[in-house]
N, C-alpha and C. Protein backbone atom coordinates (compact mmCIF):
# COMPACT_ATOMS: atom_id res chain seq x y z
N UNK A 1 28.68 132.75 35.63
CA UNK A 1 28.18 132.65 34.26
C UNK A 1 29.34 132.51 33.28
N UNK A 2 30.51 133.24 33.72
CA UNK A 2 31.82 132.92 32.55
C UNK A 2 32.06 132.08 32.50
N UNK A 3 32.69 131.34 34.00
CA UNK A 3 32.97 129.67 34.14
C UNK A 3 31.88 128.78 33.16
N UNK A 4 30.84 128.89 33.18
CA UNK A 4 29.64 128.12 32.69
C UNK A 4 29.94 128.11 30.93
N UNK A 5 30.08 129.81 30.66
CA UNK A 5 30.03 129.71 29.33
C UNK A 5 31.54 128.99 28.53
N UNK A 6 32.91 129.36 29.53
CA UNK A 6 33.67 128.84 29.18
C UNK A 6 33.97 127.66 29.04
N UNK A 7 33.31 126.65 30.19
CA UNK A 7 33.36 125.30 30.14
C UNK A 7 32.31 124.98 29.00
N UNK A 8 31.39 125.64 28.67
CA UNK A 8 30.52 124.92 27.07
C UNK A 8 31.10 125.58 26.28
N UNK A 9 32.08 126.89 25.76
CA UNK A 9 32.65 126.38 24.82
C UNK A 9 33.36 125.07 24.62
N UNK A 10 34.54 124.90 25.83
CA UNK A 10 35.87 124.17 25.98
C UNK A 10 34.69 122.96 25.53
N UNK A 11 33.31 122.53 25.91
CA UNK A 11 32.72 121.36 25.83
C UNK A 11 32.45 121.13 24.27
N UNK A 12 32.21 122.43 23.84
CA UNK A 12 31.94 122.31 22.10
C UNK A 12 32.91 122.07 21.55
N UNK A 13 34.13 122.23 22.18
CA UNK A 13 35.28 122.62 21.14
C UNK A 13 35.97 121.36 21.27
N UNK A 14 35.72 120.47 22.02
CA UNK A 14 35.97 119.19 22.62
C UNK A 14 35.13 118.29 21.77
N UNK A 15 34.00 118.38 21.68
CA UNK A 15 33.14 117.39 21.34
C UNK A 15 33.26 117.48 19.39
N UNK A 16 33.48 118.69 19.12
CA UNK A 16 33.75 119.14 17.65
C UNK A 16 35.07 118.48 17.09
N UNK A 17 35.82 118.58 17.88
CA UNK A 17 37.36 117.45 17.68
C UNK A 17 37.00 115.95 18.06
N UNK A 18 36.24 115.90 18.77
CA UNK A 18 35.78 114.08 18.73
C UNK A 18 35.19 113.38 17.62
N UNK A 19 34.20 114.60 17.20
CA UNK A 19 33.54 113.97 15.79
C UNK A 19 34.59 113.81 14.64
N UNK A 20 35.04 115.13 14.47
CA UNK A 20 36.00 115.35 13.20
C UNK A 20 36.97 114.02 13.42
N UNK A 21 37.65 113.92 14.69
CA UNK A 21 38.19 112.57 14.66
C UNK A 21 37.90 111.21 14.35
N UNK A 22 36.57 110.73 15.25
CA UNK A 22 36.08 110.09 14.90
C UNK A 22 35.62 109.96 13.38
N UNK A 23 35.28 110.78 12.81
CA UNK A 23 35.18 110.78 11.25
C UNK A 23 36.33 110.29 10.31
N UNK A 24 37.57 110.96 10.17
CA UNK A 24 38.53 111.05 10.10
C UNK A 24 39.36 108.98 10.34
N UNK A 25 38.81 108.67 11.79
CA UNK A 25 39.39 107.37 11.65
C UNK A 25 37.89 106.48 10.89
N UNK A 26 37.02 106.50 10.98
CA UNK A 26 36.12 105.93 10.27
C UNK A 26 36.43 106.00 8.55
N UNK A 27 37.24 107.00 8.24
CA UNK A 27 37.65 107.15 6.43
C UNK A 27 38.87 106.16 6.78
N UNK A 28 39.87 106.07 7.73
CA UNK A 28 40.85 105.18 7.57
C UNK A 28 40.75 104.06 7.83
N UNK A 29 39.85 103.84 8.05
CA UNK A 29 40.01 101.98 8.68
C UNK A 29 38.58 101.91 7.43
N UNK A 30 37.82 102.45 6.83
CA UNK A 30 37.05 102.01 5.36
C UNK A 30 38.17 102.14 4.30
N UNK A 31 39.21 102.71 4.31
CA UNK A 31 40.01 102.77 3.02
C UNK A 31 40.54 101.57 3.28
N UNK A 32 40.83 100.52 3.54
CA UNK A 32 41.64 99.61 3.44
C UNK A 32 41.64 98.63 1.93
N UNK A 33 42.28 97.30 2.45
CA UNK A 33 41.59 96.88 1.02
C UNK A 33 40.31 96.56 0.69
N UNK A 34 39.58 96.15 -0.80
CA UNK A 34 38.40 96.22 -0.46
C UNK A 34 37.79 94.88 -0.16
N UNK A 35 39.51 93.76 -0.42
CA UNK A 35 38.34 92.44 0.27
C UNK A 35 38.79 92.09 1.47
N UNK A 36 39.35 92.81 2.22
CA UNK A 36 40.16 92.62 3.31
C UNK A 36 38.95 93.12 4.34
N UNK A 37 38.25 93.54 3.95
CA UNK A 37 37.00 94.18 5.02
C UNK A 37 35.34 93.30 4.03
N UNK A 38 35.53 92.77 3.20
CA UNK A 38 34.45 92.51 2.42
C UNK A 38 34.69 90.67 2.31
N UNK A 39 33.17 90.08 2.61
CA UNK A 39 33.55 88.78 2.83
C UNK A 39 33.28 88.27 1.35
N UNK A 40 34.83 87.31 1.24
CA UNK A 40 35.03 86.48 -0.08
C UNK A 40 34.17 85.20 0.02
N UNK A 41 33.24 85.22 -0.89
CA UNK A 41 32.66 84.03 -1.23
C UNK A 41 32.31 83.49 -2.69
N UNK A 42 33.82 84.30 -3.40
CA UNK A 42 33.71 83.92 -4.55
C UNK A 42 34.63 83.08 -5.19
N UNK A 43 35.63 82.18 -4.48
CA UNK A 43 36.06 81.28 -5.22
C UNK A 43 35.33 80.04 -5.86
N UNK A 44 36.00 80.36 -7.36
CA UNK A 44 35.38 78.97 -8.03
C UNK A 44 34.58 79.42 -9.12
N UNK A 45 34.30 80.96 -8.85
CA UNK A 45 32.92 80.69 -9.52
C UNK A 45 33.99 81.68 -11.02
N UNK A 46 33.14 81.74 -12.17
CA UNK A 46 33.61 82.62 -13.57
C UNK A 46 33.76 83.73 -13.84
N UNK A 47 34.99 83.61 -14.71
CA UNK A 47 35.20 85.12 -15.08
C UNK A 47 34.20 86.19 -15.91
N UNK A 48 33.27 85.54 -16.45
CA UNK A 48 31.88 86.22 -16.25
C UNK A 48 30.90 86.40 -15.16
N UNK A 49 30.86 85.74 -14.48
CA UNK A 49 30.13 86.04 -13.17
C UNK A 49 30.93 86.84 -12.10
N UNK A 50 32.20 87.34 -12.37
CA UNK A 50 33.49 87.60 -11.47
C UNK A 50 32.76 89.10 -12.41
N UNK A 51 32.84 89.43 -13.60
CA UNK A 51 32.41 90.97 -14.38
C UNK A 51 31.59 91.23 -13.85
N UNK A 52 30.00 90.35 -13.48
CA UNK A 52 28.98 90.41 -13.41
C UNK A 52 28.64 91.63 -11.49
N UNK A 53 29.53 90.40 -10.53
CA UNK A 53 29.46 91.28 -9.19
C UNK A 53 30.52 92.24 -9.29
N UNK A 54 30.63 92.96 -9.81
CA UNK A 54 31.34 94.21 -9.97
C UNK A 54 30.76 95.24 -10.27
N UNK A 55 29.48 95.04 -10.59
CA UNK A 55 28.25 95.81 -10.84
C UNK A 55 28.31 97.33 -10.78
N UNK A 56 29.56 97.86 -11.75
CA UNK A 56 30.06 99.08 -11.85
C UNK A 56 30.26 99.01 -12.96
N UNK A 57 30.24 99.71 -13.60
CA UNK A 57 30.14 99.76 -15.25
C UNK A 57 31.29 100.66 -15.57
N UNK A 58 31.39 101.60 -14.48
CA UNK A 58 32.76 102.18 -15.05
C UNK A 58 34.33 101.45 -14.71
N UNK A 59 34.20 100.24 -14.08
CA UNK A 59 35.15 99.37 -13.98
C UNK A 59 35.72 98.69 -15.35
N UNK A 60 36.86 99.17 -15.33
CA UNK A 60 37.29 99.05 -16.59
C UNK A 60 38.42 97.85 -16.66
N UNK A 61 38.10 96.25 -16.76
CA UNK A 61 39.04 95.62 -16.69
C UNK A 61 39.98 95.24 -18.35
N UNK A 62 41.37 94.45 -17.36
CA UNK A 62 42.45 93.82 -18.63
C UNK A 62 42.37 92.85 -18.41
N UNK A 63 42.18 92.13 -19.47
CA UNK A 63 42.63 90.81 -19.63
C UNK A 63 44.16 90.23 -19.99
N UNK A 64 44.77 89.44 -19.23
CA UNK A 64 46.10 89.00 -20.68
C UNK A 64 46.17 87.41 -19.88
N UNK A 65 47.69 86.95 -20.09
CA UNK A 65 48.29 85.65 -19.68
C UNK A 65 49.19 85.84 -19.32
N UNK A 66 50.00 84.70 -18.91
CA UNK A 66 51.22 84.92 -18.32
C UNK A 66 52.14 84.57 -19.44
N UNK A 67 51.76 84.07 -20.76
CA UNK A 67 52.49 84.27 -21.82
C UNK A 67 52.12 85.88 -22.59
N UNK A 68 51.07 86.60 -22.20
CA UNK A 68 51.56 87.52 -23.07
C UNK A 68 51.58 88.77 -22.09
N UNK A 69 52.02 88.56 -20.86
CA UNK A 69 53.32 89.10 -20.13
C UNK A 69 53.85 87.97 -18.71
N UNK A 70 55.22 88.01 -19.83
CA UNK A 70 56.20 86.71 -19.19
C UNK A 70 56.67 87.54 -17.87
N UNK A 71 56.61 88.72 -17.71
CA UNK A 71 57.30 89.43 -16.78
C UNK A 71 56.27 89.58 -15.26
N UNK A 72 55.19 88.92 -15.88
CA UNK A 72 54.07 89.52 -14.54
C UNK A 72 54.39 88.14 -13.47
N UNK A 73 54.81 88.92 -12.26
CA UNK A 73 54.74 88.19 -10.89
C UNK A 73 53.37 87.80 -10.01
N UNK A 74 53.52 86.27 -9.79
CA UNK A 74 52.23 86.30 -9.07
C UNK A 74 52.75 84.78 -7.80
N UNK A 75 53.08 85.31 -7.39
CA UNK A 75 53.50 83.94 -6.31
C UNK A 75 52.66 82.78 -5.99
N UNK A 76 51.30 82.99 -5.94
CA UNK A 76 50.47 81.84 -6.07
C UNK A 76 50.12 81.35 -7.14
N UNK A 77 50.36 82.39 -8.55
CA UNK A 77 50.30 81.24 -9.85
C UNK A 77 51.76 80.68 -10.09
N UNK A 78 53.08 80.77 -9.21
CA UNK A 78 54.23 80.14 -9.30
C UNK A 78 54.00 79.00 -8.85
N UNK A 79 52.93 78.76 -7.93
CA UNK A 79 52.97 77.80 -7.42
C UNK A 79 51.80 76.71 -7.97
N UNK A 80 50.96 77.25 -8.77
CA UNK A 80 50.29 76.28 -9.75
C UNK A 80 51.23 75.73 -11.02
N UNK A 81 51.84 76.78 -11.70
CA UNK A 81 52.32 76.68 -12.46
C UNK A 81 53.06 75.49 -12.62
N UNK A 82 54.12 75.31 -10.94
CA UNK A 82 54.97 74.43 -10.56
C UNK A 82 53.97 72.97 -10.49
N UNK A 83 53.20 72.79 -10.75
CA UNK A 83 51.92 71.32 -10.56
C UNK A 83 52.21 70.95 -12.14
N UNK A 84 52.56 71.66 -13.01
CA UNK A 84 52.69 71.69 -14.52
C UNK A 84 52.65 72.88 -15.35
N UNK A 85 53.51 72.58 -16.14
CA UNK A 85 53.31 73.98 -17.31
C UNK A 85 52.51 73.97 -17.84
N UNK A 86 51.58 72.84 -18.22
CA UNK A 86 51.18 72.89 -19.41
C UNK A 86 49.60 73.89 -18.60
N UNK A 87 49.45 74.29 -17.02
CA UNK A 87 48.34 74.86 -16.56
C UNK A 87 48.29 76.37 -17.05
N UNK A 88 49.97 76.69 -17.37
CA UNK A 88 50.23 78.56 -17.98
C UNK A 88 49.02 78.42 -18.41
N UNK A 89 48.77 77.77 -19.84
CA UNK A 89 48.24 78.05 -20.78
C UNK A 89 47.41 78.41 -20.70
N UNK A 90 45.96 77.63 -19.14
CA UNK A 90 44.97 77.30 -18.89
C UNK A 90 44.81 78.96 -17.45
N UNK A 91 45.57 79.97 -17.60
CA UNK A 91 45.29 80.69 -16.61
C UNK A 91 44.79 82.01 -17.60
N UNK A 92 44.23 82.91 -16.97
CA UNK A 92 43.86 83.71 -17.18
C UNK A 92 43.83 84.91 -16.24
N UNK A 93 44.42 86.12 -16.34
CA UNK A 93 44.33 87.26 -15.50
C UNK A 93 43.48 88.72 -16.08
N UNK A 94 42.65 88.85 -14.65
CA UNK A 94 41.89 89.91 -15.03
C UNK A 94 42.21 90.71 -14.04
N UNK A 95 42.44 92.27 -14.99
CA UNK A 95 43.10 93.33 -13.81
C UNK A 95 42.02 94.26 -13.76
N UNK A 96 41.91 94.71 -12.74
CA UNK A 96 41.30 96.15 -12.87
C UNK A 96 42.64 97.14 -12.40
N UNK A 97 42.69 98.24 -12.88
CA UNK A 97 43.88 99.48 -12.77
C UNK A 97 43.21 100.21 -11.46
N UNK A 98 43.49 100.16 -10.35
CA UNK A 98 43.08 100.99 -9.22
C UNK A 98 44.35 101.36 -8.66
N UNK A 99 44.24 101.80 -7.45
CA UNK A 99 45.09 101.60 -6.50
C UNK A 99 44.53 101.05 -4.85
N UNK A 100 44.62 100.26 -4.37
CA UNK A 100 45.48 99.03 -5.32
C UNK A 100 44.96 98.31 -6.46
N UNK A 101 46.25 98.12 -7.09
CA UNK A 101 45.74 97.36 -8.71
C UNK A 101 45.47 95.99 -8.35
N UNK A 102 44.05 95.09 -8.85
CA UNK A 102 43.55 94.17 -8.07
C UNK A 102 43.65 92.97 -9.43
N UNK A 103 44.72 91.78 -9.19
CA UNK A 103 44.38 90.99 -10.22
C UNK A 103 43.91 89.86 -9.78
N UNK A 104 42.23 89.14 -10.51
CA UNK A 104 41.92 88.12 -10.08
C UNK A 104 42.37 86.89 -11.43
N UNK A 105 42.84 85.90 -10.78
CA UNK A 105 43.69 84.70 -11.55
C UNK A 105 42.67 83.35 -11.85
N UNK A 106 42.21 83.76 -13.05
CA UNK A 106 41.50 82.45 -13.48
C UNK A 106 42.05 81.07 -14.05
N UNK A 107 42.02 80.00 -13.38
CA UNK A 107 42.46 78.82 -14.23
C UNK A 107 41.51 77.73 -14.62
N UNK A 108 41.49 77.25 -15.52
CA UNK A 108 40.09 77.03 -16.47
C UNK A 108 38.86 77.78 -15.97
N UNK A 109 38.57 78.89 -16.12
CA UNK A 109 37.86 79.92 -15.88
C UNK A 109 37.04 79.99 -14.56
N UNK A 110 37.88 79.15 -13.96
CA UNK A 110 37.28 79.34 -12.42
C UNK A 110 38.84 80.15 -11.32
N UNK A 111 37.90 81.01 -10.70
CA UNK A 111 38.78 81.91 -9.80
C UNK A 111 39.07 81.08 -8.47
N UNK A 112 40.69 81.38 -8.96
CA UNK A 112 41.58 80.41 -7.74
C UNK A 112 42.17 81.64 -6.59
N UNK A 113 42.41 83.04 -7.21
CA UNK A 113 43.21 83.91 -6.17
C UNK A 113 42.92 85.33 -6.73
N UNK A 114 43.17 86.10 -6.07
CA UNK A 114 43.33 87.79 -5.45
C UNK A 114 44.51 87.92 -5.71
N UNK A 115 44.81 88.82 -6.17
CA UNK A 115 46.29 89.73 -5.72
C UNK A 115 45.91 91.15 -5.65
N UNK A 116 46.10 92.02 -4.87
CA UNK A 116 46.39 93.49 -4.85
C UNK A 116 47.48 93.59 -4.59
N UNK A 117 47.94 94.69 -5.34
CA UNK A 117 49.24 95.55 -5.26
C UNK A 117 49.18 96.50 -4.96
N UNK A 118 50.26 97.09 -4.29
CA UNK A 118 50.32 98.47 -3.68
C UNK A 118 51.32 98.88 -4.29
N UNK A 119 51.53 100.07 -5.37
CA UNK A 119 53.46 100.52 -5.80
C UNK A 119 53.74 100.80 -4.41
N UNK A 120 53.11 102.12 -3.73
CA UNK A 120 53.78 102.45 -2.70
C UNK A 120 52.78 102.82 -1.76
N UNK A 121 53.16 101.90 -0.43
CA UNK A 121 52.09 102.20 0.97
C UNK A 121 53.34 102.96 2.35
N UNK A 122 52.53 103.41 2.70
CA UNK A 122 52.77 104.17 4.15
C UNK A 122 52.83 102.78 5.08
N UNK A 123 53.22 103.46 6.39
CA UNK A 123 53.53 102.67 7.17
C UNK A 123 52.19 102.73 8.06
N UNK A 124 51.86 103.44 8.26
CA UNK A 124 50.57 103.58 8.43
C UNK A 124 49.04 102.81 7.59
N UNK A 125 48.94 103.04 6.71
CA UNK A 125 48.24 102.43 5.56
C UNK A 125 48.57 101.07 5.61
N UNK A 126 49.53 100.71 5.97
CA UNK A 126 50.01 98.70 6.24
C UNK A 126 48.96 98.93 7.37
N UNK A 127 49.51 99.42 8.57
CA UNK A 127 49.03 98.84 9.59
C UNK A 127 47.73 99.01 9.67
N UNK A 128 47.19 99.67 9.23
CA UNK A 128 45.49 99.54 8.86
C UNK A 128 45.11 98.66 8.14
N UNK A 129 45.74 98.12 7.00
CA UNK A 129 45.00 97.17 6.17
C UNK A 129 45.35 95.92 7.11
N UNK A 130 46.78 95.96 8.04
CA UNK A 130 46.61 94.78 8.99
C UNK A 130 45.65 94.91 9.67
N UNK A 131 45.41 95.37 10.84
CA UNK A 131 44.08 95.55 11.86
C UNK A 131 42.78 95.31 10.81
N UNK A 132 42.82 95.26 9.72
CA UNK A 132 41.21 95.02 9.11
C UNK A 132 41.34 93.79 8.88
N UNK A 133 42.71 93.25 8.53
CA UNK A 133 42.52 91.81 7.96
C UNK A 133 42.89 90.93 9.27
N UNK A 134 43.07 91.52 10.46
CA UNK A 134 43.46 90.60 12.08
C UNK A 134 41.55 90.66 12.57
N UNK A 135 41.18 91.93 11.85
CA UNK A 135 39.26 91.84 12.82
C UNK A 135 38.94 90.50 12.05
N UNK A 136 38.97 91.02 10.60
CA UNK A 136 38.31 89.50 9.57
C UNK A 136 38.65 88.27 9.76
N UNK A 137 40.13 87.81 10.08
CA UNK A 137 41.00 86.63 9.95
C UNK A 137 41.85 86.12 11.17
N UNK A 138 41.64 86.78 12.28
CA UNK A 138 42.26 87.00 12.96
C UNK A 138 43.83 87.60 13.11
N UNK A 139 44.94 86.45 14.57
CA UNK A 139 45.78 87.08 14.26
C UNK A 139 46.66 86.62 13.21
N UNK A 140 48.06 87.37 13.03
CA UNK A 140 48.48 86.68 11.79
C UNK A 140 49.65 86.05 12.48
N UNK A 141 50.21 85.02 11.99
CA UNK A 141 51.58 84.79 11.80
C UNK A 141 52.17 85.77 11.22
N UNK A 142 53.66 86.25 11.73
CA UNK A 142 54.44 87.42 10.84
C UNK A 142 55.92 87.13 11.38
N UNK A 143 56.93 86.97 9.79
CA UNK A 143 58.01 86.37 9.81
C UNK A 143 58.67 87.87 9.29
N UNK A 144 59.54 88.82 9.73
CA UNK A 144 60.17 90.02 9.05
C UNK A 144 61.81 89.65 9.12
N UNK A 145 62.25 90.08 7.97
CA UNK A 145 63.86 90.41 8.17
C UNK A 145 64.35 92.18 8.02
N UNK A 146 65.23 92.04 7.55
CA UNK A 146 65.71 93.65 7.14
C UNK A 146 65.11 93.99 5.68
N UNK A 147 63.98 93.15 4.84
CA UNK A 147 63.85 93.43 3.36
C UNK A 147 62.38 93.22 2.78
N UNK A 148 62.11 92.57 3.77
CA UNK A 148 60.21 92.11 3.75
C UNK A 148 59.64 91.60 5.48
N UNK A 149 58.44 91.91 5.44
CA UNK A 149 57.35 91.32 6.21
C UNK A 149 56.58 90.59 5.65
N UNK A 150 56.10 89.16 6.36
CA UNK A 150 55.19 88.49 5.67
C UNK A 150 54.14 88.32 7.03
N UNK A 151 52.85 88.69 6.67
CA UNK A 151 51.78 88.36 7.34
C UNK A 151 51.09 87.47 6.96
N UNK A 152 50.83 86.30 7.81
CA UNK A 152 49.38 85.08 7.41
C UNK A 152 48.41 85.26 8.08
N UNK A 153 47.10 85.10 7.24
CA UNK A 153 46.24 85.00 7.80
C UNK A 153 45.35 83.66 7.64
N UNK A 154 44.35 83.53 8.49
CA UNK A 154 43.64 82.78 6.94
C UNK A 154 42.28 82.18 8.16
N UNK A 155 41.25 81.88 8.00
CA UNK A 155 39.82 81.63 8.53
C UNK A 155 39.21 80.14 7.29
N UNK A 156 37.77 79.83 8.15
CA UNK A 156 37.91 78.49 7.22
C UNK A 156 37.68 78.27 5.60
N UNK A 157 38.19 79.44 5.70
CA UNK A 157 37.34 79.52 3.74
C UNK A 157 38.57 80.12 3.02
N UNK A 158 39.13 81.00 3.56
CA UNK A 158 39.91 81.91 3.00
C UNK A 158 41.22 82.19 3.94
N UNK A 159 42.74 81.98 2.90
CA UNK A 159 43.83 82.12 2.87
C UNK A 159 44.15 83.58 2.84
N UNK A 160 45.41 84.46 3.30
CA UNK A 160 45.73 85.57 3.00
C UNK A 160 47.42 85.94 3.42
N UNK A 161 47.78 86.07 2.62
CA UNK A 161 49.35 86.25 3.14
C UNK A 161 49.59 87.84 2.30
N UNK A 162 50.26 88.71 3.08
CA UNK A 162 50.27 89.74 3.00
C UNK A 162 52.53 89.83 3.06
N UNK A 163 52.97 90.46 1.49
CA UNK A 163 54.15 90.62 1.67
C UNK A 163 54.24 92.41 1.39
N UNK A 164 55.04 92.83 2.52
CA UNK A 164 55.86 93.93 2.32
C UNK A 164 57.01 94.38 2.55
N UNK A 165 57.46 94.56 1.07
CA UNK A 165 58.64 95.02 1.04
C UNK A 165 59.52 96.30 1.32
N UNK A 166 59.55 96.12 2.97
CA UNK A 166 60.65 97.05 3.48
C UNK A 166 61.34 98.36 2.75
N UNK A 167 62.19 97.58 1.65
CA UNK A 167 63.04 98.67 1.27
C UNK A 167 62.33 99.75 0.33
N UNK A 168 61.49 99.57 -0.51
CA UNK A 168 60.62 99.68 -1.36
C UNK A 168 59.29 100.10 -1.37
N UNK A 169 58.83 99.76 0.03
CA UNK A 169 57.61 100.53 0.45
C UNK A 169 56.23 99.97 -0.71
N UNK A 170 56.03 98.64 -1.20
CA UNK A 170 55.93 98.06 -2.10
C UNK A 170 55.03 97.00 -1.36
N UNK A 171 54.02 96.60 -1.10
CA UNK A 171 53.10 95.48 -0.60
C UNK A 171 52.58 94.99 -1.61
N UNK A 172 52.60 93.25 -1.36
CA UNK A 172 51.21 92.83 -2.35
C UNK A 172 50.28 92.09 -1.20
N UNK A 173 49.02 91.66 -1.61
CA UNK A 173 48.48 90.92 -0.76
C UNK A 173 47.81 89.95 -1.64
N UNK A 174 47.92 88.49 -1.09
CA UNK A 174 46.74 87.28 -1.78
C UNK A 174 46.31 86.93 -1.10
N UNK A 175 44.94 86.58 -1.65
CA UNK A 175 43.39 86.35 -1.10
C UNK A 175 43.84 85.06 -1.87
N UNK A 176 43.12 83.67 -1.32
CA UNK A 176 42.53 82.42 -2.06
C UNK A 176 41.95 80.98 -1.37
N UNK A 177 41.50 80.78 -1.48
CA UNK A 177 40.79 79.60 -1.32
C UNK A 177 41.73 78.87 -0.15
N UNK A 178 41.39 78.39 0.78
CA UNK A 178 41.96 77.12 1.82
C UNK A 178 42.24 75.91 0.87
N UNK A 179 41.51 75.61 -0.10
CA UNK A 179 41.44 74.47 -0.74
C UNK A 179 42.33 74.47 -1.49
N UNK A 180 42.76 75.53 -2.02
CA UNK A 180 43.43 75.46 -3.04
C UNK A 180 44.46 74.85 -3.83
N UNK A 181 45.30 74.16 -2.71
CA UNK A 181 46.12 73.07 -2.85
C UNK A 181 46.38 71.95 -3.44
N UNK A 182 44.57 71.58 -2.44
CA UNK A 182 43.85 70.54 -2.06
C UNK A 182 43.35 70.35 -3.67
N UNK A 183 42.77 71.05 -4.18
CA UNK A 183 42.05 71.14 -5.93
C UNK A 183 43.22 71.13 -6.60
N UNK A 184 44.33 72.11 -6.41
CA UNK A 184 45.32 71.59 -7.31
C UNK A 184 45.96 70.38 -7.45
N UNK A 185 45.83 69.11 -7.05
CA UNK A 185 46.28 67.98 -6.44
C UNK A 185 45.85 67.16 -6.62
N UNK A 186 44.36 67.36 -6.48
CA UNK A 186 42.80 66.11 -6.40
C UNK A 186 42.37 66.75 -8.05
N UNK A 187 42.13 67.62 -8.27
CA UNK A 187 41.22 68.44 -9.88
C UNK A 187 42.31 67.92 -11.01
N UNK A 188 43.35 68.30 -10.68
CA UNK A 188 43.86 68.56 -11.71
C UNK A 188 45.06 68.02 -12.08
């Protein structure tokens, strides 16, 4: 009868650490990013209809430009930008303040890209938001030196290149369109 009772504790006390675990990785692999696990099917469409599915009211977004902050980095509007200047004018960024801080990049009020930022991620916390964006996108291409990692992803709709910076502990990630090129080129 001891053996018996001892092996159903050891069985409770076993099965009580499986859940808690299991729980535990079920919160880490849902914290990731939130479109990195959530399917994008919103390029193109407006920065009112972009307010609209956000359908949170306590989401509190910013608006500005890249003229009225010359200092804001965005590597995929460097690369519109570079099609012509005269497109600055024609962009528009809407932030929401989270963590990660999520800016979507409007140019003539249709959404071309994603950015999230991370100030500072774990090494851990990367490799989770990788494994969510390798289930969604498969695998990635990944080019590292001693100062950054760059991960690609990308499926038939949607682009994703993921940079982190090594020294700095500092990730961004962009979401955007396959096309995007392709419209910058042919549209515009």
């Amino acid at each position: 009868m001891d053996v018996i009772l001892k092996e159903s504790k050891h069985f409770i006390y076993s099965n009580s650490h499986r859940v808690i675990f299991f729980l535990f990785m079920l919160i880490l692999f849902s914290s990731t990013s939130i479109y990195s696990n959530n399917k994008i099917d919103t390029w193109g469409i407006s920065k009112d209809e972009m307010i609209k599915r956000q359908n949170n009211s306590k989401v509190k977004f910013i608006e500005f430009t890249p003229y009225d902050k010359p200092e804001y980095e965005n590597r995929i509007m460097n690369y519109i930008i570079a099609r012509g200047e005269n497109l600055k004018r024609q962009i528009k960024i809407l932030r929401i303040k989270s963590e990660p801080q999520k800016d979507f990049l409007f140019l003539k009020n249709r959404l071309y890209t994603i950015k999230e930022s991370y100030k500072s991620i774990t090494i851990q916390k990367l490799n989770t938001i990788i494994k969510g964006l390798t289930s969604k996108y498969g695998n990635s291409n990944v080019q590292k030196d001693n100062k950054m990692a760059i991960y690609s992803f990308s499926n038939n709709k949607t682009k994703v290149i993921v940079y982190s910076y090594l020294k700095t502990n500092k990730c961004d990630i962009y979401f955007y369109d396959c096309k995007l090129f392709h419209i910058l080129f042919s549209e515009i």
